[in-house]
Protein backbone atom coordinates (compact mmCIF):
# COMPACT_ATOMS: atom_id res chain seq x y z
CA UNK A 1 -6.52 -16.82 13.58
CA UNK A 2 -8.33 -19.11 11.35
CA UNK A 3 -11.91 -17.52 11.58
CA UNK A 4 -10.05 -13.92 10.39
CA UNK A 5 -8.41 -15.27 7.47
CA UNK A 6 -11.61 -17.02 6.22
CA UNK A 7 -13.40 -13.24 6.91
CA UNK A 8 -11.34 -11.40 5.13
CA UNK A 9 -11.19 -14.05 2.19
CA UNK A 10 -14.83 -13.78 2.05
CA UNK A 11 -14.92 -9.95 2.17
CA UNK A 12 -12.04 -9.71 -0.66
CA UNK A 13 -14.55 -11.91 -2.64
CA UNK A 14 -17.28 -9.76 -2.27
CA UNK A 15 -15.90 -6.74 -3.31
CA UNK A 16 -13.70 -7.99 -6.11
CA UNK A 17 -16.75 -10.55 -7.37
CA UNK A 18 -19.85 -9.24 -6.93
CA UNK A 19 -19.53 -5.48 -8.52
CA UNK A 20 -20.45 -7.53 -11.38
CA UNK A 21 -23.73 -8.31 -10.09
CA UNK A 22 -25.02 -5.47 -8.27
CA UNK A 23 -24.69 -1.67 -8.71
CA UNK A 24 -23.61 -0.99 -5.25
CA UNK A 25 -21.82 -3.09 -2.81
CA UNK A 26 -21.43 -1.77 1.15
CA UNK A 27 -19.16 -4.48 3.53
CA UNK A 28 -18.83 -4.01 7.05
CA UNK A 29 -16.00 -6.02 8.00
CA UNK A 30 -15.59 -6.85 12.12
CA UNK A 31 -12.55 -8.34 12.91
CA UNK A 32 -10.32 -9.00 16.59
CA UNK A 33 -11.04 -6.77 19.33
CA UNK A 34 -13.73 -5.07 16.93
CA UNK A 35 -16.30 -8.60 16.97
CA UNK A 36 -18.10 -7.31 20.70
CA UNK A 37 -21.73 -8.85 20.90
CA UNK A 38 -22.64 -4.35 20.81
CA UNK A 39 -20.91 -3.91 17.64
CA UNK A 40 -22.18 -7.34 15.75
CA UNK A 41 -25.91 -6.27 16.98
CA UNK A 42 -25.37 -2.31 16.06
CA UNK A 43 -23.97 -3.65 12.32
CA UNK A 44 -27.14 -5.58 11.67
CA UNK A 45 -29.35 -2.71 12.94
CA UNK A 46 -27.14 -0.02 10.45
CA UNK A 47 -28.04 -2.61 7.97
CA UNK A 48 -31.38 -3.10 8.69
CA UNK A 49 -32.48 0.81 8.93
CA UNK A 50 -30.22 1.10 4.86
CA UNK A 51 -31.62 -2.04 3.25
CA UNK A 52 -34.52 -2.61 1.09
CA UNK A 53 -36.53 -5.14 0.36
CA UNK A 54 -35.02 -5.55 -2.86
CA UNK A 55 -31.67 -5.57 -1.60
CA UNK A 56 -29.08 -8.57 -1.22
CA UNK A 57 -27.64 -8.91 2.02
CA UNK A 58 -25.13 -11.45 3.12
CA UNK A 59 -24.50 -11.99 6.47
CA UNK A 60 -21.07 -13.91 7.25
CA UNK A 61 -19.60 -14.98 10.26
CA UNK A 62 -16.32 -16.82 11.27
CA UNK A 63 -16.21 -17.86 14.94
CA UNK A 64 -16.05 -20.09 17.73
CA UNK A 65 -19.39 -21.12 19.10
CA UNK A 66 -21.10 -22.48 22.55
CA UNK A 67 -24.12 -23.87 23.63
CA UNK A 68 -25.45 -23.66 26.81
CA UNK A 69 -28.75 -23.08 28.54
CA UNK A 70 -30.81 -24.74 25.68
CA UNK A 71 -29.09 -21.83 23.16
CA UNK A 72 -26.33 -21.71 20.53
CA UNK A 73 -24.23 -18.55 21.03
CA UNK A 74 -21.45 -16.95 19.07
CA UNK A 75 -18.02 -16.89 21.34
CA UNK A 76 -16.96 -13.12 19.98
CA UNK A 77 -13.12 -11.39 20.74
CA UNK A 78 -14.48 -10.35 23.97
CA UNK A 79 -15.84 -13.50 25.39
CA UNK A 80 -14.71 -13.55 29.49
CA UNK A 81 -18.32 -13.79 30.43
CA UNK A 82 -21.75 -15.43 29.30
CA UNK A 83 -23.25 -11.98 28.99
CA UNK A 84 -20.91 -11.09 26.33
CA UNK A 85 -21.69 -14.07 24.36
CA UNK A 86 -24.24 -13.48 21.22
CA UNK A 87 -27.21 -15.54 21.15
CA UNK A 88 -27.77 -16.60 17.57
CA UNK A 89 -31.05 -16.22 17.51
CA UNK A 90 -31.08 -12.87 19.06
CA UNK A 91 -28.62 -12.27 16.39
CA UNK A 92 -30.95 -13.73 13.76
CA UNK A 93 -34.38 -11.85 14.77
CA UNK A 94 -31.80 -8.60 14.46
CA UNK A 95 -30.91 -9.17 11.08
CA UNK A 96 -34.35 -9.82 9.65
């Protein structure tokens, strides 16, 4: 509940905001049933084959988190099982 209204606060910021700033401004918004560790990974990989180097990109996430095995994983809508879990760093290295 709380980690959607704090996403869509931030996205509504974005676009209203930052127009000002930059020429062109692309969100991809994930909410609910739609934050799967596939769709989260497949978002930063649309991003990262679109972006240039001289582009801004903010990455934003509101959610639960675990750690376990040594790791720090994101807990996303569709978290029943370990393997559905996102490893941040994973996450991180995907974004880059």
């Amino acid at each position: 509940k709380y980690s959607q209204n704090d996403a869509k606060a931030i996205k509504e910021a974005i676009e209203s905001k930052t127009k000002t700033l930059f020429d062109e401004v692309e969100v991809v918004y994930l909410t609910g049933e739609k934050v799967t560790k596939a769709n989260i990974l497949a978002a930063a990989q649309k991003i990262k084959k679109k972006a240039k180097l001289t582009d801004t990109v903010l990455f934003y996430i509101s959610t639960h988190g675990r750690a376990a095995r040594g790791k720090l994983y994101l807990v996303p809508y569709n978290n029943k099982s370990v393997k559905d879990w996102i490893d941040f760093e994973e996450t991180f290295h995907a974004i880059q």
